[in-house]
PDB file of N, CA and C in Angstrom:
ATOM      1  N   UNK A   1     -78.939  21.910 -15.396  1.00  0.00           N
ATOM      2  CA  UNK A   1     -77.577  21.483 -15.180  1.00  0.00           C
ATOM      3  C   UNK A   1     -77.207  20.485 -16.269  1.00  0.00           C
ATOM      4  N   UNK A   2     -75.738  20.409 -16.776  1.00  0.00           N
ATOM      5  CA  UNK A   2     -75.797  19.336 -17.513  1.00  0.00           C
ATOM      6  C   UNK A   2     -75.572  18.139 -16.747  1.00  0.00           C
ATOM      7  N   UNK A   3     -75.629  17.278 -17.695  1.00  0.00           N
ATOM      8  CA  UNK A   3     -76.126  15.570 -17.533  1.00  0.00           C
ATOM      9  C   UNK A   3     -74.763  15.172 -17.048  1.00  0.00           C
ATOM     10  N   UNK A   4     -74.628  14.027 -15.825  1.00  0.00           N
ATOM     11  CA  UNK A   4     -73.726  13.357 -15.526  1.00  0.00           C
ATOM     12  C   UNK A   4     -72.700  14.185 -14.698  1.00  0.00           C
ATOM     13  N   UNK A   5     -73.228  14.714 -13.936  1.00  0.00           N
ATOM     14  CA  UNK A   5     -72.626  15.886 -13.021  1.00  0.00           C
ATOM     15  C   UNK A   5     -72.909  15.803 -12.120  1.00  0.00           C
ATOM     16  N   UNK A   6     -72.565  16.492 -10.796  1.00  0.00           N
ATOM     17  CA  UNK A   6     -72.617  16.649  -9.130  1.00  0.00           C
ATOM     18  C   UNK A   6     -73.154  17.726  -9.144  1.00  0.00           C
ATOM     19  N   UNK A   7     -74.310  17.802  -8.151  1.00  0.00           N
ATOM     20  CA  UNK A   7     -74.958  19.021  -8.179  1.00  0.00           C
ATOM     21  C   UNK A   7     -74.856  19.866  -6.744  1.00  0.00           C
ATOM     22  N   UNK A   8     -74.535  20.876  -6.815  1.00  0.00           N
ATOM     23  CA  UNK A   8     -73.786  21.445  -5.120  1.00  0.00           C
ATOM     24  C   UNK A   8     -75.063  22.247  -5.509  1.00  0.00           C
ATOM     25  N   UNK A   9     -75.309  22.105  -3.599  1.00  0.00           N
ATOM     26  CA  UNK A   9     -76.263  23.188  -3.213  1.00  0.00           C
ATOM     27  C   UNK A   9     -75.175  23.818  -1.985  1.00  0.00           C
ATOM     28  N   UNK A  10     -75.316  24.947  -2.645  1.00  0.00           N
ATOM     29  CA  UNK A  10     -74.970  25.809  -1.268  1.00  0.00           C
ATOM     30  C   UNK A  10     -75.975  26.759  -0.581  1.00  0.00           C
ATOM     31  N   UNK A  11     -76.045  27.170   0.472  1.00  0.00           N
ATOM     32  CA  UNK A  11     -76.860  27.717   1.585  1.00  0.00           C
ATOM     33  C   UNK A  11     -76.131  28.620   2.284  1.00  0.00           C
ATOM     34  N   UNK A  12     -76.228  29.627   3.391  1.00  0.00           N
ATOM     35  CA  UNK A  12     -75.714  30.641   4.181  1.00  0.00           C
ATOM     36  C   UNK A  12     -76.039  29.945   6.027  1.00  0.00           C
ATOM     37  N   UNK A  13     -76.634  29.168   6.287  1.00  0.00           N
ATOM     38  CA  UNK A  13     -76.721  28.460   7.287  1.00  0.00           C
ATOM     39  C   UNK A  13     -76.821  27.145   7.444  1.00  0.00           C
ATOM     40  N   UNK A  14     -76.270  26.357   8.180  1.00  0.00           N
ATOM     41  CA  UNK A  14     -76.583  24.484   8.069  1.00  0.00           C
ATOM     42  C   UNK A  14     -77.740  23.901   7.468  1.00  0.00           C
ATOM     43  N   UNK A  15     -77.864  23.036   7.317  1.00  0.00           N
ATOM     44  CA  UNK A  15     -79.325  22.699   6.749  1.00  0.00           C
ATOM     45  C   UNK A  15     -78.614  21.354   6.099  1.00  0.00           C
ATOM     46  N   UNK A  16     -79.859  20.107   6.236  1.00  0.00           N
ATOM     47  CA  UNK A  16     -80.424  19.080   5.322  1.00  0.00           C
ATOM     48  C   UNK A  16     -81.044  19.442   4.349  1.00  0.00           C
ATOM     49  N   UNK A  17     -80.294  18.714   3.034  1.00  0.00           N
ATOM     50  CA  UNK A  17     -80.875  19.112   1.731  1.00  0.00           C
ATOM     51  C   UNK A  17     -81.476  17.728   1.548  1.00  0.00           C
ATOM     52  N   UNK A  18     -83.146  17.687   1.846  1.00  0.00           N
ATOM     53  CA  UNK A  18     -84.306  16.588   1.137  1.00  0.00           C
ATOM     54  C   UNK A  18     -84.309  16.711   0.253  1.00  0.00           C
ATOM     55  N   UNK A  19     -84.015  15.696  -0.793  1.00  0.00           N
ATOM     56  CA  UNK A  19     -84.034  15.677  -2.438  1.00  0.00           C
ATOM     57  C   UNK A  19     -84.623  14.000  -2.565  1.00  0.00           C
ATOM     58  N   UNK A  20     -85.076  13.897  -4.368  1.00  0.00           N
ATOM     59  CA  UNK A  20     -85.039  13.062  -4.981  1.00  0.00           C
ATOM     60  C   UNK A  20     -84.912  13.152  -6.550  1.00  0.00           C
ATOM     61  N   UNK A  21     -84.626  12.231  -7.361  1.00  0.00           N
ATOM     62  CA  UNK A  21     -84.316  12.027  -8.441  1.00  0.00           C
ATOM     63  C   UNK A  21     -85.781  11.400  -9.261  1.00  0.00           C
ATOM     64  N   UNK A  22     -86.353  10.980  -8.948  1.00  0.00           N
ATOM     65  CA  UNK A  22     -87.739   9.773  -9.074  1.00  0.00           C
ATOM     66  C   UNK A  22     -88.632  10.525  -8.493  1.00  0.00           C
ATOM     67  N   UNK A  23     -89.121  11.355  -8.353  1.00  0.00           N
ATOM     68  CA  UNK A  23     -90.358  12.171  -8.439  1.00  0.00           C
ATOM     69  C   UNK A  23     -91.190  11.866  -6.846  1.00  0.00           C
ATOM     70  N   UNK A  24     -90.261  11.952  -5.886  1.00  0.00           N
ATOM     71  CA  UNK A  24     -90.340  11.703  -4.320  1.00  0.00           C
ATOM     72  C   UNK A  24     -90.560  10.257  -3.915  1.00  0.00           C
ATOM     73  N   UNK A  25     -90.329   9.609  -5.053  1.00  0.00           N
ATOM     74  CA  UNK A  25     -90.480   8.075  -4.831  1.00  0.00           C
ATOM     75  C   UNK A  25     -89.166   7.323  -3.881  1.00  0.00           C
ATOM     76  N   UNK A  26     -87.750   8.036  -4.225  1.00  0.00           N
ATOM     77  CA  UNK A  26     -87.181   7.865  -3.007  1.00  0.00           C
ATOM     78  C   UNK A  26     -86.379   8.855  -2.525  1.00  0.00           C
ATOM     79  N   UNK A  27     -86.116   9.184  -1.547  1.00  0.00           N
ATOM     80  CA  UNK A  27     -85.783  10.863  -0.899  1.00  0.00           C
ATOM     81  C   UNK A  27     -84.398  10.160  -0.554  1.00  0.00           C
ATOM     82  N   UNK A  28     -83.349  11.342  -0.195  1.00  0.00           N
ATOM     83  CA  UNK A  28     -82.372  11.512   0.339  1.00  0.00           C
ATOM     84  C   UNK A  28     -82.168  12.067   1.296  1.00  0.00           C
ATOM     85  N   UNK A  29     -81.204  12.694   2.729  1.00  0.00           N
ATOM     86  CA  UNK A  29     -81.127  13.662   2.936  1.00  0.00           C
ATOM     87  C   UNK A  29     -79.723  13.515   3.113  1.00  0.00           C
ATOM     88  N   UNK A  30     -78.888  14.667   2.846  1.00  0.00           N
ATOM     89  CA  UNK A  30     -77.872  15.283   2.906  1.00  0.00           C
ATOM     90  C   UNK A  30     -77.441  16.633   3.604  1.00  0.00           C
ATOM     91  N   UNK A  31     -76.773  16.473   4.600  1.00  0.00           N
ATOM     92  CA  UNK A  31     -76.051  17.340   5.578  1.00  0.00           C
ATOM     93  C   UNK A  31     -75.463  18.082   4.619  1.00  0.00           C
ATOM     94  N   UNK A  32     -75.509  19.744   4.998  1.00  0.00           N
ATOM     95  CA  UNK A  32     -74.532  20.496   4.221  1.00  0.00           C
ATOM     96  C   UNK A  32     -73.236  20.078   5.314  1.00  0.00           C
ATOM     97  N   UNK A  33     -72.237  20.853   4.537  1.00  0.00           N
ATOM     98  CA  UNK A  33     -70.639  21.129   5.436  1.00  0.00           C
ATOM     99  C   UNK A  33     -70.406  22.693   5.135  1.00  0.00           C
ATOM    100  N   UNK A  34     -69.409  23.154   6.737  1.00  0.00           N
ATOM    101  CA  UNK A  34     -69.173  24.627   6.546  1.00  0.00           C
ATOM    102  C   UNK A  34     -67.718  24.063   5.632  1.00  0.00           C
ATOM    103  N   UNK A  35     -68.041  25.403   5.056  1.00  0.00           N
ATOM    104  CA  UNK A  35     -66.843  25.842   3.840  1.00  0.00           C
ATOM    105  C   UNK A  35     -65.585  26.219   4.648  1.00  0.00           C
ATOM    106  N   UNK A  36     -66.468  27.142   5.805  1.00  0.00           N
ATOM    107  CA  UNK A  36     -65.280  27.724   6.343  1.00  0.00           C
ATOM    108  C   UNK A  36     -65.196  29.279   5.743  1.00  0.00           C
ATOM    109  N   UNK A  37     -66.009  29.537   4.494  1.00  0.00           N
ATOM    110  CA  UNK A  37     -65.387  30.945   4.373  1.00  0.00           C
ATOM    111  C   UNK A  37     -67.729  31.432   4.509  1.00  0.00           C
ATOM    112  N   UNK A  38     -68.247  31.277   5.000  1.00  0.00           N
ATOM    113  CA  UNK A  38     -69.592  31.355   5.667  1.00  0.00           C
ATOM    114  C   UNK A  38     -70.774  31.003   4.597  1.00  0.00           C
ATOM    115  N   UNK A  39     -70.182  29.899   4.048  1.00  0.00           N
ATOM    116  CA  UNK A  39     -71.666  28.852   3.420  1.00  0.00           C
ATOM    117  C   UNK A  39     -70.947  27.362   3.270  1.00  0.00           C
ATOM    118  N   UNK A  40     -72.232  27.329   3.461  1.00  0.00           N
ATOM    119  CA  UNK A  40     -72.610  25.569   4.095  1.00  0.00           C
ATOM    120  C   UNK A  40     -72.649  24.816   2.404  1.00  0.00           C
ATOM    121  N   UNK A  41     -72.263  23.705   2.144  1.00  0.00           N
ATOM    122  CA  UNK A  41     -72.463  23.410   0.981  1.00  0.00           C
ATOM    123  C   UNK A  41     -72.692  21.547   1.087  1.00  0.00           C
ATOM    124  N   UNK A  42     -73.686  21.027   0.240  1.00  0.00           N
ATOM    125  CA  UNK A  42     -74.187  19.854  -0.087  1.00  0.00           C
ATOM    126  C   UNK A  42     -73.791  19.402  -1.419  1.00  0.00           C
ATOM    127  N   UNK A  43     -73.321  18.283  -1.326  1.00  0.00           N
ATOM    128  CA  UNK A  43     -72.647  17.588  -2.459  1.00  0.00           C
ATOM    129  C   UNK A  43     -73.543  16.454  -3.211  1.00  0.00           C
ATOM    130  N   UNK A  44     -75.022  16.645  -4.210  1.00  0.00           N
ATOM    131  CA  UNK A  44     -75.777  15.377  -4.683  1.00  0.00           C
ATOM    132  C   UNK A  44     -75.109  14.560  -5.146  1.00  0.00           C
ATOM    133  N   UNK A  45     -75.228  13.281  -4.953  1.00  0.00           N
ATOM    134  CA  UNK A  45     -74.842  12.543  -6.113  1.00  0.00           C
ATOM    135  C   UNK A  45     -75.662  11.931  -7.155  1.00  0.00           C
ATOM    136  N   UNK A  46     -75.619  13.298  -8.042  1.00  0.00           N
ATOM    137  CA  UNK A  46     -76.246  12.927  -9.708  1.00  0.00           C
ATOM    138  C   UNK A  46     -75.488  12.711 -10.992  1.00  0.00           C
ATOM    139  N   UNK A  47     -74.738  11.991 -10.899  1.00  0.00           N
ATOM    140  CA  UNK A  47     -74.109  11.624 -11.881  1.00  0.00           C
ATOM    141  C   UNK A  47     -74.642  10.866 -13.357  1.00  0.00           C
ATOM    142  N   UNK A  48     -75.560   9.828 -12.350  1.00  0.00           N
ATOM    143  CA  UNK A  48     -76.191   9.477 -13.126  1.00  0.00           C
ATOM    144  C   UNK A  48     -77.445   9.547 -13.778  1.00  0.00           C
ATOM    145  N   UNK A  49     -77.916  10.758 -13.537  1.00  0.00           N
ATOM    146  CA  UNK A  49     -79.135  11.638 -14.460  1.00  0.00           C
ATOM    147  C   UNK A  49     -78.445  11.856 -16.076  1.00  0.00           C
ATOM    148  N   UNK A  50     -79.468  12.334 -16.767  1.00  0.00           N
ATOM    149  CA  UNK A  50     -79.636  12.273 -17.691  1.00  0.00           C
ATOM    150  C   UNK A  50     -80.545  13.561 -17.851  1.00  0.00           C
ATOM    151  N   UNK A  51     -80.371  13.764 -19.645  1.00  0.00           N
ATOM    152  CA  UNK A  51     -81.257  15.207 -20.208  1.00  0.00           C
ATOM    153  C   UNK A  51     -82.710  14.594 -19.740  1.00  0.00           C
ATOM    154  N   UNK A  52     -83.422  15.413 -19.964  1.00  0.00           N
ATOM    155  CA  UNK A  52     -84.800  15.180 -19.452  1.00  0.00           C
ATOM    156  C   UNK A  52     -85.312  15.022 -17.720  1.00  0.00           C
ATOM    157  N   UNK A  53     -84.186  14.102 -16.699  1.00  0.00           N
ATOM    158  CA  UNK A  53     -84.219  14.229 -15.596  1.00  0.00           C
ATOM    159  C   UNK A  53     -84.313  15.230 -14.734  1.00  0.00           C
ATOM    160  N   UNK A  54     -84.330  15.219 -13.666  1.00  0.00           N
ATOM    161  CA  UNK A  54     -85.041  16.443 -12.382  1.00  0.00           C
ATOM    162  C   UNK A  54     -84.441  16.167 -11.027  1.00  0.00           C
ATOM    163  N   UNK A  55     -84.065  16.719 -10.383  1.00  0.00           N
ATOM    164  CA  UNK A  55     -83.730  16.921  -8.894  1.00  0.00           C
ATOM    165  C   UNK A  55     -85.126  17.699  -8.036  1.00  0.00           C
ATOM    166  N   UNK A  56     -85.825  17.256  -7.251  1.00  0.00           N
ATOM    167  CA  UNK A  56     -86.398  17.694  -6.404  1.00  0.00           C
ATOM    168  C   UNK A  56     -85.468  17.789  -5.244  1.00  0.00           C
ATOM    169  N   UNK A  57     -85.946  19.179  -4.773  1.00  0.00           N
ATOM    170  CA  UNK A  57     -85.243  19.130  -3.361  1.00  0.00           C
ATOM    171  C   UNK A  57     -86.320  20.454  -2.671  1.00  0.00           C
ATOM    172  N   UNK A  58     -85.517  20.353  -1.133  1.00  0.00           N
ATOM    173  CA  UNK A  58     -85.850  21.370   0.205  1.00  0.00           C
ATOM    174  C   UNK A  58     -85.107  21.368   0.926  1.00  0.00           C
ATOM    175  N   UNK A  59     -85.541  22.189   2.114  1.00  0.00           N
ATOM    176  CA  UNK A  59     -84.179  21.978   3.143  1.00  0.00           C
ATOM    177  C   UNK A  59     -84.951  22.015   4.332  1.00  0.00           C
ATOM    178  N   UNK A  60     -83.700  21.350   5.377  1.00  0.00           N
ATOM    179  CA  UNK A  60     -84.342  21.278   7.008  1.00  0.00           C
ATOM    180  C   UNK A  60     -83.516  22.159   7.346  1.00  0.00           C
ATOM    181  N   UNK A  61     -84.042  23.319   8.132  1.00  0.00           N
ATOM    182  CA  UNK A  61     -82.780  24.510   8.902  1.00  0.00           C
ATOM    183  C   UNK A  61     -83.249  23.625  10.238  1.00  0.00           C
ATOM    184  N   UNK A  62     -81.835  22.602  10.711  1.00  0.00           N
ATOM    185  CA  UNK A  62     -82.188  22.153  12.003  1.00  0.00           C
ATOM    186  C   UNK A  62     -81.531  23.109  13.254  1.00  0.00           C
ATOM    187  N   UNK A  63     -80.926  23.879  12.705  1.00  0.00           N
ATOM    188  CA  UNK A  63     -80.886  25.623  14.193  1.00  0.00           C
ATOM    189  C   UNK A  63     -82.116  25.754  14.315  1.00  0.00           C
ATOM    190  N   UNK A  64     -83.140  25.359  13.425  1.00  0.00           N
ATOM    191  CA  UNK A  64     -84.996  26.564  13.336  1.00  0.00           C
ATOM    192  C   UNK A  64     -85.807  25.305  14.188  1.00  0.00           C
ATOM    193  N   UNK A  65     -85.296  23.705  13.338  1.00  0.00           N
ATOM    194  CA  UNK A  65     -86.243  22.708  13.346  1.00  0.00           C
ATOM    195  C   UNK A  65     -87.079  23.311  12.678  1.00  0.00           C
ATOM    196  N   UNK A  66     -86.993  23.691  11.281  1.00  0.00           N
ATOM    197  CA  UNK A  66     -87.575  24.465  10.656  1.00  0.00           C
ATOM    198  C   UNK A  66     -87.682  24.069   9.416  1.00  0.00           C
ATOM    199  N   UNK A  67     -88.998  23.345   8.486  1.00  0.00           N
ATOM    200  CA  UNK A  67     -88.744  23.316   7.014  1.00  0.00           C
ATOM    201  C   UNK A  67     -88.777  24.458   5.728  1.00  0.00           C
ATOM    202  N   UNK A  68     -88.295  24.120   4.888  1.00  0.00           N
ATOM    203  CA  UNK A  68     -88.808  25.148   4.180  1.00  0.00           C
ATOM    204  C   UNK A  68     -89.984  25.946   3.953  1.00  0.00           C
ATOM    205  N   UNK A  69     -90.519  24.430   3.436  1.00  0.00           N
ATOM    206  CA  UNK A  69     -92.535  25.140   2.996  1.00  0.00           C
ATOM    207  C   UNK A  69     -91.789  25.227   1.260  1.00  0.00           C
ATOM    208  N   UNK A  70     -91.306  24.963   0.822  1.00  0.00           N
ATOM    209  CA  UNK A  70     -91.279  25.142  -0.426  1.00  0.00           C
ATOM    210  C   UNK A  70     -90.257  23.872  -1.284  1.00  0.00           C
ATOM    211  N   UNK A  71     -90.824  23.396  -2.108  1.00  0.00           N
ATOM    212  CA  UNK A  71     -90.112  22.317  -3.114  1.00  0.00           C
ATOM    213  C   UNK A  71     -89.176  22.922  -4.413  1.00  0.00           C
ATOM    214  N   UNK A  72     -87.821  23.032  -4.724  1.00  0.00           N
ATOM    215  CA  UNK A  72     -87.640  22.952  -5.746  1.00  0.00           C
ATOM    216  C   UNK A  72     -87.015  22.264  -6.745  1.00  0.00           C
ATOM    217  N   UNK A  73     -87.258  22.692  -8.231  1.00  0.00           N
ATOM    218  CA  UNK A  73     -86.302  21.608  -8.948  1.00  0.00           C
ATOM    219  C   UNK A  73     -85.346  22.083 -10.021  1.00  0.00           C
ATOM    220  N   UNK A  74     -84.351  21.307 -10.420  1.00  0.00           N
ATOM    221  CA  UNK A  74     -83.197  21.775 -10.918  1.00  0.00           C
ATOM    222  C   UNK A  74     -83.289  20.638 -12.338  1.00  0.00           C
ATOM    223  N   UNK A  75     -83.426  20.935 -13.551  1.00  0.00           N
ATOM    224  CA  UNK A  75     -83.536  19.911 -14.589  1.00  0.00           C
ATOM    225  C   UNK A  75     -82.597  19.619 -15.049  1.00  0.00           C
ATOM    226  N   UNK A  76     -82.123  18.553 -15.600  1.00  0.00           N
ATOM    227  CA  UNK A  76     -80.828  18.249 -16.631  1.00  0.00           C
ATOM    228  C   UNK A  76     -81.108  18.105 -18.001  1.00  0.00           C
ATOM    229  N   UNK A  77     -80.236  19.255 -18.797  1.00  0.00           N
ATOM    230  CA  UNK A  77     -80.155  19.886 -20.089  1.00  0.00           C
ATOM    231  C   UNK A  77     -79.398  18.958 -20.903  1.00  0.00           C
TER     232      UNK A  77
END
């Protein structure tokens, strides 16, 4: 993604998006919102990343109480 930007995650069902910026040193979580037209969408606030920086994230499906099982990351270009 480029640098100094908002990073939307969107999804097809509700979900907490667990993220960090600092390499899980400090986590977030963020509620998606319905769109209304049938995806859920999360708004990061990464503005202040930079090239070289990283977004870790996952999600909680709390309909499942269910985690992912999987980490991913999104870099800034």
């Amino acid at each position: 993604m480029p640098e100094r930007r908002l990073l939307r995650i969107e999804t097809l069902a509700p979900a907490t998006v667990h993220w960090s910026t600092d390499g899980w040193d400090t986590v977030h979580d963020t509620a998606t919102r319905d769109t209304t037209l049938g995806v859920h969408a999360a708004d990061l606030e990464t503005y202040s990343l930079h090239i070289g920086d990283r977004v870790d994230f996952t999600f909680h499906w709390p309909g499942e109480d269910r985690w992912e099982g999987t980490d991913f990351v999104v870099w800034v270009e």
